[in-house]
Protein backbone atom coordinates (compact mmCIF):
# COMPACT_ATOMS: atom_id res chain seq x y z
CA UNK A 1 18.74 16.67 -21.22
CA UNK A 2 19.29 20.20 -21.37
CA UNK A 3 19.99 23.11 -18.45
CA UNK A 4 16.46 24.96 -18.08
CA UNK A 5 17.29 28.49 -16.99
CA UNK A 6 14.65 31.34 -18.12
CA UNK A 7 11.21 31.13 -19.75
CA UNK A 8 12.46 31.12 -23.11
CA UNK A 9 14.06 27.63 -22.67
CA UNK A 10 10.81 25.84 -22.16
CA UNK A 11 9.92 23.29 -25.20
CA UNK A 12 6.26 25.26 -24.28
CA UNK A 13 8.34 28.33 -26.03
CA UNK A 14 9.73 26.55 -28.92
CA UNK A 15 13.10 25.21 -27.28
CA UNK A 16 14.14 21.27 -27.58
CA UNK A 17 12.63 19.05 -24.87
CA UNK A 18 14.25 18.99 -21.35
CA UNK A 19 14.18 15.21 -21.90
CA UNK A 20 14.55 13.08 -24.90
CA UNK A 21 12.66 10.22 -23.44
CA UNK A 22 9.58 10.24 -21.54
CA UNK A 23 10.08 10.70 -18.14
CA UNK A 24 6.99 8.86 -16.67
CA UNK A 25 5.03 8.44 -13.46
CA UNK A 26 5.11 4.91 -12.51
CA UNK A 27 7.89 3.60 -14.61
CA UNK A 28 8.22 -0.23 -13.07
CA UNK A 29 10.85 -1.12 -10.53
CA UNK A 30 12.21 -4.22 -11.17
CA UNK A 31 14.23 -6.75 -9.44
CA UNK A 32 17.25 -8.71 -9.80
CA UNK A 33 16.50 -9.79 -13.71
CA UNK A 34 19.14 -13.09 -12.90
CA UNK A 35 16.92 -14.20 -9.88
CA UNK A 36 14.19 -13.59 -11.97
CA UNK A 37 15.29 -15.89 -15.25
CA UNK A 38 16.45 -18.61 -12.65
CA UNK A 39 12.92 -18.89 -11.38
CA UNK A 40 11.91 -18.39 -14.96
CA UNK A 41 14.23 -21.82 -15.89
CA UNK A 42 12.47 -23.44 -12.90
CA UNK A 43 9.13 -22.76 -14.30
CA UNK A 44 10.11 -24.10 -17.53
CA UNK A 45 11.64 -27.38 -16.01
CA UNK A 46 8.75 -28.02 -13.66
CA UNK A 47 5.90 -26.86 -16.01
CA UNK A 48 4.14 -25.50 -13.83
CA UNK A 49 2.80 -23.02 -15.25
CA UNK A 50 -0.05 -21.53 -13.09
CA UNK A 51 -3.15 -23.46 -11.12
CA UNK A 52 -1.41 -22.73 -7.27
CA UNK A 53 1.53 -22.94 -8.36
CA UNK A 54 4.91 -23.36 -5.74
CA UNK A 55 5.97 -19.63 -6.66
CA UNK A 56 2.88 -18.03 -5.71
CA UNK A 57 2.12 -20.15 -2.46
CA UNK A 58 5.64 -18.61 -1.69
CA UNK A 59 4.54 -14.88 -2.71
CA UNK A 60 1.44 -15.86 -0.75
CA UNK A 61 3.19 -16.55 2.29
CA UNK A 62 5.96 -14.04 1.92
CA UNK A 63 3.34 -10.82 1.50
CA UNK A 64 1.60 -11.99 4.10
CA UNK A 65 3.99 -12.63 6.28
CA UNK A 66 5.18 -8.77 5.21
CA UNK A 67 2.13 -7.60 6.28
CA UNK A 68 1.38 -9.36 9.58
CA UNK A 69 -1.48 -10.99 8.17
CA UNK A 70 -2.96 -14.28 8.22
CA UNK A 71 -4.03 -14.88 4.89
CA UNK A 72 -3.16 -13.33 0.94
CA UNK A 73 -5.00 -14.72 -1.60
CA UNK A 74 -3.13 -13.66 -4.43
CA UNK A 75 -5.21 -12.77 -7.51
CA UNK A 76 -4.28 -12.11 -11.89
CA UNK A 77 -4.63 -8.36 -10.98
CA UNK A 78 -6.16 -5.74 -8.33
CA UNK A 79 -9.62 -5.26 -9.95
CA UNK A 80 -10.34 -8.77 -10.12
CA UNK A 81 -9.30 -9.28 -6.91
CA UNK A 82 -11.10 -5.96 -5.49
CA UNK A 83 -14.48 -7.41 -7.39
CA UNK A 84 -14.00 -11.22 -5.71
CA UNK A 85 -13.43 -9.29 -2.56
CA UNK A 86 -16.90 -7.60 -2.90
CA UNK A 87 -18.77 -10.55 -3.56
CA UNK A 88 -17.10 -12.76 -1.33
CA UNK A 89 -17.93 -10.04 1.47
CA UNK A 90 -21.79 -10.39 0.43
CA UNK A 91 -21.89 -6.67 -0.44
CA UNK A 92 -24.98 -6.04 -2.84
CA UNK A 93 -27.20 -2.56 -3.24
CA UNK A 94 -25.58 0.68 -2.55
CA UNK A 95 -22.01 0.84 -1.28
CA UNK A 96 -20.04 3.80 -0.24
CA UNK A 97 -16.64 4.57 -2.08
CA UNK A 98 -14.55 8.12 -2.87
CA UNK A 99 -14.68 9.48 -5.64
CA UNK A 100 -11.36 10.51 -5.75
CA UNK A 101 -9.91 7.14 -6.88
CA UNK A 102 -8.62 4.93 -9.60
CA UNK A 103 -11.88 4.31 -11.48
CA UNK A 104 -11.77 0.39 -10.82
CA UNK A 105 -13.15 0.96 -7.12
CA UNK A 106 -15.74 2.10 -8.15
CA UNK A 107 -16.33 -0.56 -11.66
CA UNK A 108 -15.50 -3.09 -9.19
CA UNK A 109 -18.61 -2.55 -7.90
CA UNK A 110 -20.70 -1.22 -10.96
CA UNK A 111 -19.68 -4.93 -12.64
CA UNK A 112 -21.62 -6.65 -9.92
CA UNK A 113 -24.59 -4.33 -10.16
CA UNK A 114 -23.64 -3.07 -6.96
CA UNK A 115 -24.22 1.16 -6.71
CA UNK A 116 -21.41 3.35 -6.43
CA UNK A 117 -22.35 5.86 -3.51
CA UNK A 118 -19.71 8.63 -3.74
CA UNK A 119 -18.79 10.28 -0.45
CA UNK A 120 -16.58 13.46 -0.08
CA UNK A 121 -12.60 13.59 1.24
CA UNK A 122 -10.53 15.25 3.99
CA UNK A 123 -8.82 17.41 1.82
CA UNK A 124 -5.71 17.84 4.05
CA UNK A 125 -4.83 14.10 3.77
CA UNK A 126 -7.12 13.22 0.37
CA UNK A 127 -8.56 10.23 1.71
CA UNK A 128 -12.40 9.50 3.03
CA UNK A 129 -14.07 12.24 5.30
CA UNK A 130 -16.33 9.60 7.68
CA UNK A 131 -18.93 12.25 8.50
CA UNK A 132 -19.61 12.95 4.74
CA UNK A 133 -19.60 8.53 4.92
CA UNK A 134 -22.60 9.24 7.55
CA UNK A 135 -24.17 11.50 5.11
CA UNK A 136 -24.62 9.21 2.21
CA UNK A 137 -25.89 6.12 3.98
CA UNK A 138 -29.60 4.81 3.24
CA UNK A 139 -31.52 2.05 3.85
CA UNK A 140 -29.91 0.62 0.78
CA UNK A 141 -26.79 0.98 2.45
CA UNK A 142 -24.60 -2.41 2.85
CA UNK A 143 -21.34 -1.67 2.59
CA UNK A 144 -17.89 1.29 2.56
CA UNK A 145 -14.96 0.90 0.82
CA UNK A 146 -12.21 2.92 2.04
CA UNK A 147 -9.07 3.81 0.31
CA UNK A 148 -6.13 4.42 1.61
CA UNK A 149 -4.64 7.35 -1.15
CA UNK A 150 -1.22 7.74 -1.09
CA UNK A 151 -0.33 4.47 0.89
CA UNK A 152 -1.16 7.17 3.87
CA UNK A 153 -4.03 5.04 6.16
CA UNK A 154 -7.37 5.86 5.72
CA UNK A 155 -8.92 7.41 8.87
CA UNK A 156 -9.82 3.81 9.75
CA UNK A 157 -11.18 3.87 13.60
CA UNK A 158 -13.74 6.69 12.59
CA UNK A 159 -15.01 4.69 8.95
CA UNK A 160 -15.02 1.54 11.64
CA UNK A 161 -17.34 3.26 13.89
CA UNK A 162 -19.38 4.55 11.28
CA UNK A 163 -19.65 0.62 9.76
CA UNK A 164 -20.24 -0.40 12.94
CA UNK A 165 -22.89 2.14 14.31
CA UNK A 166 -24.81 1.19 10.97
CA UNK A 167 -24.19 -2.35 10.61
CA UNK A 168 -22.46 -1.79 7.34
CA UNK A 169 -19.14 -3.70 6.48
CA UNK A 170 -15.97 -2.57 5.78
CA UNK A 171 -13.47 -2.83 3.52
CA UNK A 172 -10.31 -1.07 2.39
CA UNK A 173 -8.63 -0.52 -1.12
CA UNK A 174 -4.56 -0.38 -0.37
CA UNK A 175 -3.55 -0.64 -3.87
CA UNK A 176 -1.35 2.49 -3.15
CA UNK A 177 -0.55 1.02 0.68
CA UNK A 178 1.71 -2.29 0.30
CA UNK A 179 3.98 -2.47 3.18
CA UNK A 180 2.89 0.67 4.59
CA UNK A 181 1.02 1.32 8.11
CA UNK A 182 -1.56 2.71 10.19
CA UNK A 183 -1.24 3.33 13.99
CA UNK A 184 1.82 1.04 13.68
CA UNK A 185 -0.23 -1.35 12.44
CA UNK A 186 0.35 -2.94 8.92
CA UNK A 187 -2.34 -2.63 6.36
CA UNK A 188 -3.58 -5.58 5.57
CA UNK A 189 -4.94 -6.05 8.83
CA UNK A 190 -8.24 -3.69 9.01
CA UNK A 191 -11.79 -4.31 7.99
CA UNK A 192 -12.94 -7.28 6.90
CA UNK A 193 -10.34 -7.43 4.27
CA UNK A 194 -7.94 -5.29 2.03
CA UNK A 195 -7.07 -5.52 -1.33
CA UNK A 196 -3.68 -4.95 -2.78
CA UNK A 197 -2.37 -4.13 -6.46
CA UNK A 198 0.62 -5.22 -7.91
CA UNK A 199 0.10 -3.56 -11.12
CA UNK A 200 3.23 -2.97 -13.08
CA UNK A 201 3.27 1.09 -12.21
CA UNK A 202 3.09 0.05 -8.20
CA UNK A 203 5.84 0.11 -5.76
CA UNK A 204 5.59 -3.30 -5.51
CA UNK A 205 4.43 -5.07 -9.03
CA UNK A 206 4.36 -8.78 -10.17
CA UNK A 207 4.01 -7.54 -13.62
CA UNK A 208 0.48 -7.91 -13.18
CA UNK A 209 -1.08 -9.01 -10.13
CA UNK A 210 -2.85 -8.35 -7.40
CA UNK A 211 -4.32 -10.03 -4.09
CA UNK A 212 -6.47 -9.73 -1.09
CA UNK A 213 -5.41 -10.12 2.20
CA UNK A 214 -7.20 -11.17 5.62
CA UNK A 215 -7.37 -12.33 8.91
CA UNK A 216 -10.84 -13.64 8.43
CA UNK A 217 -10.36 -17.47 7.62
CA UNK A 218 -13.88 -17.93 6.09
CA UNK A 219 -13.57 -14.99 3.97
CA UNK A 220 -9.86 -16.39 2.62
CA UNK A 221 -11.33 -19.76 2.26
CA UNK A 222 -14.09 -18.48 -0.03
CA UNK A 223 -11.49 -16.15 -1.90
CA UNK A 224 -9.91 -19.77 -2.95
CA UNK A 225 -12.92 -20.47 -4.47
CA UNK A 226 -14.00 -17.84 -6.33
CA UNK A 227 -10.79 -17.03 -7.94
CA UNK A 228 -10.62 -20.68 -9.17
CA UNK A 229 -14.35 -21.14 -10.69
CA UNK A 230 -15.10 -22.57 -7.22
CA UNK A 231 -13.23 -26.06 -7.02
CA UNK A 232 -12.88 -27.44 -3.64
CA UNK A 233 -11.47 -30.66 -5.49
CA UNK A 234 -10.99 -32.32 -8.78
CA UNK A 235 -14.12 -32.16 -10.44
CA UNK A 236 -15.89 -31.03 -7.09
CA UNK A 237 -17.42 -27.35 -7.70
CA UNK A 238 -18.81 -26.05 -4.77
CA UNK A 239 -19.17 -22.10 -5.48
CA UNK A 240 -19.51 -19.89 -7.78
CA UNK A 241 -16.46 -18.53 -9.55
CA UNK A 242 -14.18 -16.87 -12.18
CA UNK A 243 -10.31 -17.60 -12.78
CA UNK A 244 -8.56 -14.76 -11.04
CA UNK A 245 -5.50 -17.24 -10.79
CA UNK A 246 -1.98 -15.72 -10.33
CA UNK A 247 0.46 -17.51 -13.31
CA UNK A 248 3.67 -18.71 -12.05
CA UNK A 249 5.87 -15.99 -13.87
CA UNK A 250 4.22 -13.11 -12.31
CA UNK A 251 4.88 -14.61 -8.62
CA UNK A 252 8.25 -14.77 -10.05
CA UNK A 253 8.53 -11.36 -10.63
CA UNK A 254 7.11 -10.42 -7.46
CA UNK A 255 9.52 -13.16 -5.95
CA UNK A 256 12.78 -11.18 -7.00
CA UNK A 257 10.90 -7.49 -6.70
CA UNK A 258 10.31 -8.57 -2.76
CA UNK A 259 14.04 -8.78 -2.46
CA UNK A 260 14.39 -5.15 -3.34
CA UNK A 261 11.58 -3.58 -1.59
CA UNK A 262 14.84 -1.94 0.83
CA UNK A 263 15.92 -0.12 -1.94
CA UNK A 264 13.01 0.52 -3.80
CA UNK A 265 11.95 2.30 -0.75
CA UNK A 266 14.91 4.65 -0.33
CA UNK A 267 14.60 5.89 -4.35
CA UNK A 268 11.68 7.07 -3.31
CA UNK A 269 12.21 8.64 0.34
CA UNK A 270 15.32 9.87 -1.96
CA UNK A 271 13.55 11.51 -4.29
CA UNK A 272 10.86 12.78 -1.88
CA UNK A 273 13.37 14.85 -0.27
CA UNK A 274 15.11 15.88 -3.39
CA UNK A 275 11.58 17.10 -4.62
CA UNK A 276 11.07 18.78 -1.50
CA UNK A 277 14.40 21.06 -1.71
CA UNK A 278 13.83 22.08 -4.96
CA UNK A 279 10.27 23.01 -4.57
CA UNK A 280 10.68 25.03 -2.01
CA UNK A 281 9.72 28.37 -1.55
CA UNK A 282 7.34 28.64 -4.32
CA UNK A 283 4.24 30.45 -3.85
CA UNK A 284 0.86 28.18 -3.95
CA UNK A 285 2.92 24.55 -4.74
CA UNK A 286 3.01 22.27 -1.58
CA UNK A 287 3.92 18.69 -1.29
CA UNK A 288 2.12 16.06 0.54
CA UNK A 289 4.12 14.84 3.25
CA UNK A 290 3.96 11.51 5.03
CA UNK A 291 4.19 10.43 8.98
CA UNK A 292 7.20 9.22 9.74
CA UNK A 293 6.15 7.16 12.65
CA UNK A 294 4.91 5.04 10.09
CA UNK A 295 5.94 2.52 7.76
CA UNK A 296 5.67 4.16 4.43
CA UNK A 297 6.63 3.21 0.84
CA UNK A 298 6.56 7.00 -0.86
CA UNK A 299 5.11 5.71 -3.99
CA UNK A 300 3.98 8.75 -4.82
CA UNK A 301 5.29 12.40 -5.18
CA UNK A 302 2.13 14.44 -4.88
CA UNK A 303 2.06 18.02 -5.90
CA UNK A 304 -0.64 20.79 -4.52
CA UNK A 305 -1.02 23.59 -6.77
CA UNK A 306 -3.00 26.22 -4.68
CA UNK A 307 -4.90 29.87 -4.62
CA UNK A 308 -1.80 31.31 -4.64
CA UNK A 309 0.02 29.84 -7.33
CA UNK A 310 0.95 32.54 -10.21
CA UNK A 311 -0.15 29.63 -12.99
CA UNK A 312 -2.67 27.22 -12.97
CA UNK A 313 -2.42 23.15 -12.41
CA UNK A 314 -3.13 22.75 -16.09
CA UNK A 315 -0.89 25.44 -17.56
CA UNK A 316 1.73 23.28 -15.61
CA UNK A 317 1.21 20.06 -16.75
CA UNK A 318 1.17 21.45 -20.28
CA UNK A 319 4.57 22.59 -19.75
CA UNK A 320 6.41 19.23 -18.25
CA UNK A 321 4.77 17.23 -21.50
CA UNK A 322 5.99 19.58 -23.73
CA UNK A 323 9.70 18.83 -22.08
CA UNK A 324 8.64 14.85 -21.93
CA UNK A 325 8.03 14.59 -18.35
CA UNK A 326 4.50 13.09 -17.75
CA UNK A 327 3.61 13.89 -14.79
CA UNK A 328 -0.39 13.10 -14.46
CA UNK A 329 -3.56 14.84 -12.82
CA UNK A 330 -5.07 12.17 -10.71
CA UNK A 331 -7.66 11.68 -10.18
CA UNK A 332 -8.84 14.45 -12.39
CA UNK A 333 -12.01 14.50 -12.99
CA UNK A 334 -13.12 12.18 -10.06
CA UNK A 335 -14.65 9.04 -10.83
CA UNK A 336 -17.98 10.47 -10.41
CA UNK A 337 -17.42 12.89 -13.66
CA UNK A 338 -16.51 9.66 -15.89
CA UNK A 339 -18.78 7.68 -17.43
CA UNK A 340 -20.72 5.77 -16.55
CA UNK A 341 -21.14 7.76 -13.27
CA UNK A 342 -21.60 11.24 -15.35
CA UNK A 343 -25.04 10.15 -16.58
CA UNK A 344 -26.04 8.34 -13.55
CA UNK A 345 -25.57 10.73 -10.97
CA UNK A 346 -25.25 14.21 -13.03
CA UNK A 347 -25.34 16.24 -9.62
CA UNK A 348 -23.18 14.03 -7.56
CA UNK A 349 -20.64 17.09 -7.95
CA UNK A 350 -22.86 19.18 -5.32
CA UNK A 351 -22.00 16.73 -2.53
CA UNK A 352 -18.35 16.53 -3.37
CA UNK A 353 -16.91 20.09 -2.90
CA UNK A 354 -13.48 19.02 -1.86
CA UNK A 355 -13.13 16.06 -3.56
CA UNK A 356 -13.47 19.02 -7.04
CA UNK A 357 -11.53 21.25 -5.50
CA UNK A 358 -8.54 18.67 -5.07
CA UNK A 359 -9.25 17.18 -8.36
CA UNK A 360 -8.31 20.23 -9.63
CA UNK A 361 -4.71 21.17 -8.13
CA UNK A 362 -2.91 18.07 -7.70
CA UNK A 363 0.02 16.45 -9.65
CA UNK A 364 1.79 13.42 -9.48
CA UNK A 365 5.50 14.38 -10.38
CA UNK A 366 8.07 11.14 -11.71
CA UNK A 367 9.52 8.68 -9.18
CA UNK A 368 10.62 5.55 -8.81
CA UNK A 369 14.64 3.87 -9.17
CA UNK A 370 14.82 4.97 -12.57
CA UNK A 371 14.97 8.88 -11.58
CA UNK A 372 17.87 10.46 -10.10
CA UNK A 373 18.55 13.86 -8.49
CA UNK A 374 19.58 15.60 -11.99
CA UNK A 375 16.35 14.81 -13.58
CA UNK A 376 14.41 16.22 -10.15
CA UNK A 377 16.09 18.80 -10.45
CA UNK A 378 14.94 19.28 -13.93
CA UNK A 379 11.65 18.56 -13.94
CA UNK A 380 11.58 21.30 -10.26
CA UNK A 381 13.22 24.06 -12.87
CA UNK A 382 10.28 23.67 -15.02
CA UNK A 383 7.92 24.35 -12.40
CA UNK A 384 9.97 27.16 -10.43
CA UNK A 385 10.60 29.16 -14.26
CA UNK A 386 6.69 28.99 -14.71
CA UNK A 387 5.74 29.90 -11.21
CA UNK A 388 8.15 32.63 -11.38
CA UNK A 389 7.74 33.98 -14.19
C-alpha cells in the first residue's frame, strides 16, 4: 500500500490505489482451520451429514448457553430463520419494522404476505423510535419487529410497552447483536423471540447460518417443526414446514469460530479505537460509540458524515473505492426506497424524516481480524486529505 499524504495522491486524482486488494467490510473471521478439518474428518467418518446432526445440537447448546437462553433453534441462514420465526409467532396483516435495515426484515415478511409497516428511528442511536411505533399502528396491526442496529439494544422496555398497551407481539432482529447485551441482559432473551445471523460477513458466522433463539418452549418446539417440513417422527407430519436445516459443516465452522469469539472481539474493540484516534478532530465525521457497561461485539465501525463536513458522504465513498477500500452506505436508500416497497408505499418517505436523513451520512468503514492499525490508518488519511482539503 502506499503513504497517502496530499490530495494529489488519491487514486480519485490519478495516483495508484492505496491498496492493491480490496479492503472490504465484513471480510469473514475464521477459526482455527485444524479444529475445523478435524470436525470436517468426523463428519466424513460418521456421515452425518445434516438432519440434527451431533455438531449442531452442540452449536445449539453452546449459543444458547452464550446467550443465557433456553432454547436456539439453529436454522440454514438468518432470513429463513427470521421468516419461520414470523409464522411460528402467528404474525399475519400489517407488522411494524424500520426501515433502516438489511432488506430481508422486511422480505421476511413480504414472502408471507405479511405488510411491511415502516416506522421512523432515534437518530442518535439508529435503531426504532417507539413513539413513531405508536404512530403507525392500525387495526391491522399484529405485530413489531425490532432491530437491534449495530449489536447496540433496541430501546426494548418502551417497544414492550407499546406491544403490550396494544396487544401486539414482539419480536427482535439481532443479526448484528450475537453475544452482545441490553440492561446487562443478553439478547436473546427479549420478546417473544430473537433471531440471529451467522452469515459469513457477521462477527460470528457458520459460513452460512442462522438461528432463533427463545425462552418460550412452545414457540422452540414449533421452530423444530417448521424448519424440518414439520416431522414430529418418522413418517409422522404434524405441521406445516420448509427445510431450514443447519448441515453439519456449517455447525462446524461455527464450532471452531465460537472458540475465537475472545479475540475476534478485541480486533474489533482494537480497531474501534484505532479508528477513533485517527478520525479525530475532523469537522462533521463522528463515530458511533458503544456502552461499555455492556457486552458488545463492535462488529461494526460506523461513520457519521454531518452538516458540517467540507465533502459529502458520497464524494467520500467515491474516494476509498477508488483506493480499494469498500467501505459501504448502509442502509442507503432504506428499505422503503427499494423495490418492492418503492411502488407500494411511494410516500412512505414523508413519515421517515430521520430514518432519510441517516440514510444519507453514514458509512461503514473495514473491520474485522484481517485489518490492522497500518491499513486504519490508511483508509483515516483518505478521509482526513478529503475533509481537509
Amino acid at each position: 500500500m502506499k503513504s497517502i499524504h496530499e490530495p494529489k495522491d488519491l487514486a480519485i486524482n490519478g495516483a495508484p490505489p492505496a491498496f492493491e486488494q480490496p479492503l472490504h467490510v465484513g471480510r469473514p473471521n475464521i477459526g482455527s482451520r485444524e479444529a475445523f478439518l478435524k470436525h470436517v474428518e468426523n463428519i466424513f467418518e460418521h456421515r452425518w451429514l445434516s438432519n440434527n446432526g451431533p455438531l449442531m445440537q452442540e452449536l445449539e447448546q453452546r449459543v444458547a448457553d452464550h446467550h443465557n437462553v433456553k432454547h436456539c433453534v439453529a436454522m440454514c441462514n438468518g432470513t429463513l430463520a427470521l421468516e419461520i420465526a414470523i409464522r411460528a409467532l402467528g404474525l399475519e396483516g400489517e407488522v411494524i419494522v424500520p426501515s433502516f435495515t438489511f432488506i430481508a426484515t422486511a422480505h421476511a415478511l413480504h414472502w408471507q404476505a405479511i405488510t411491511p409497516v415502516f416506522a421512523d428511528i432515534d437518530p442518535a442511536t439508529h435503531n426504532l423510535d417507539p413513539a413513531a411505533v405508536r404512530r403507525m399502528i392500525t387495526p391491522r396491526t399484529s405485530g413489531i419487529i425490532g432491530v437491534h442496529l449495530w449489536g447496540r439494544g433496541a430501546p426494548v422496555d418502551e417497544l414492550q410497552a407499546v406491544a403490550d398497551d396494544h396487544g401486539l407481539k414482539l419480536m427482535f432482529d439481532a443479526a448484528h447483536a450475537f453475544g452482545c447485551s441490553y440492561k446487562g441482559k443478553m439478547i436473546g432473551n427479549f420478546g417473544a423471540c430473537e433471531v440471529l445471523s451467522f452469515h459469513a460477513t457477521k462477527f460470528f458466522n457458520t459460513f452460512e447460518g442462522g438461528a432463533i433463539v427463545t425462552n418460550n418452549d412452545e414457540l422452540a418446539e414449533t421452530a423444530r417443526l417448521m424448519r424440518n417440513f414439520g416431522f414430529a417422527a418418522i413418517d409422522e407430519v404434524v405441521h406445516p414446514g420448509t427445510n431450514g436445516k443447519m448441515i453439519e459443516v456449517a455447525a462446524a465452522m461455527g464450532l471452531v469460530n465460537l472458540d475465537a469469539l475472545d479475540s475476534v472481539i478485541a480486533a474489533n474493540r482494537c480497531n474501534q479505537q484505532a479508528y477513533r484516534e485517527a478520525l479525530a478532530g475532523l469537522p462533521g465525521i463522528s463515530l458511533l460509540s458503544h456502552d461499555e457497561s455492556e457486552r458488545n461485539n463492535y462488529q461494526y465501525v460506523v461513520m457519521e458524515v454531518g452538516e458540517k463536513c467540507p465533502v459529502s458522504r458520497d464524494r467520500i465513498i467515491e474516494a476509498l473505492h477508488a483506493e480499494n477500500i469498500r467501505a459501504r452506505k448502509y442502509f442507503w436508500p432504506g428499505c422503503h426506497r427499494m423495490q418492492p416497497y418503492r411502488e407500494l408505499f411511494p410516500h412512505a418517505g414523508m413519515l421517515l424524516p430521520n430514518t432519510q436523513r441517516v440514510a444519507d451520512r453514514v458509512v461503514v468503514l473495514p473491520t474485522g481480524t484481517t485489518i490492522d492499525n497500518d491499513a486504519i490508518s490508511d483508509v483515516a488519511a483518505v478521509i482526513r486529505v478529503l475533509v481537509n482539503g
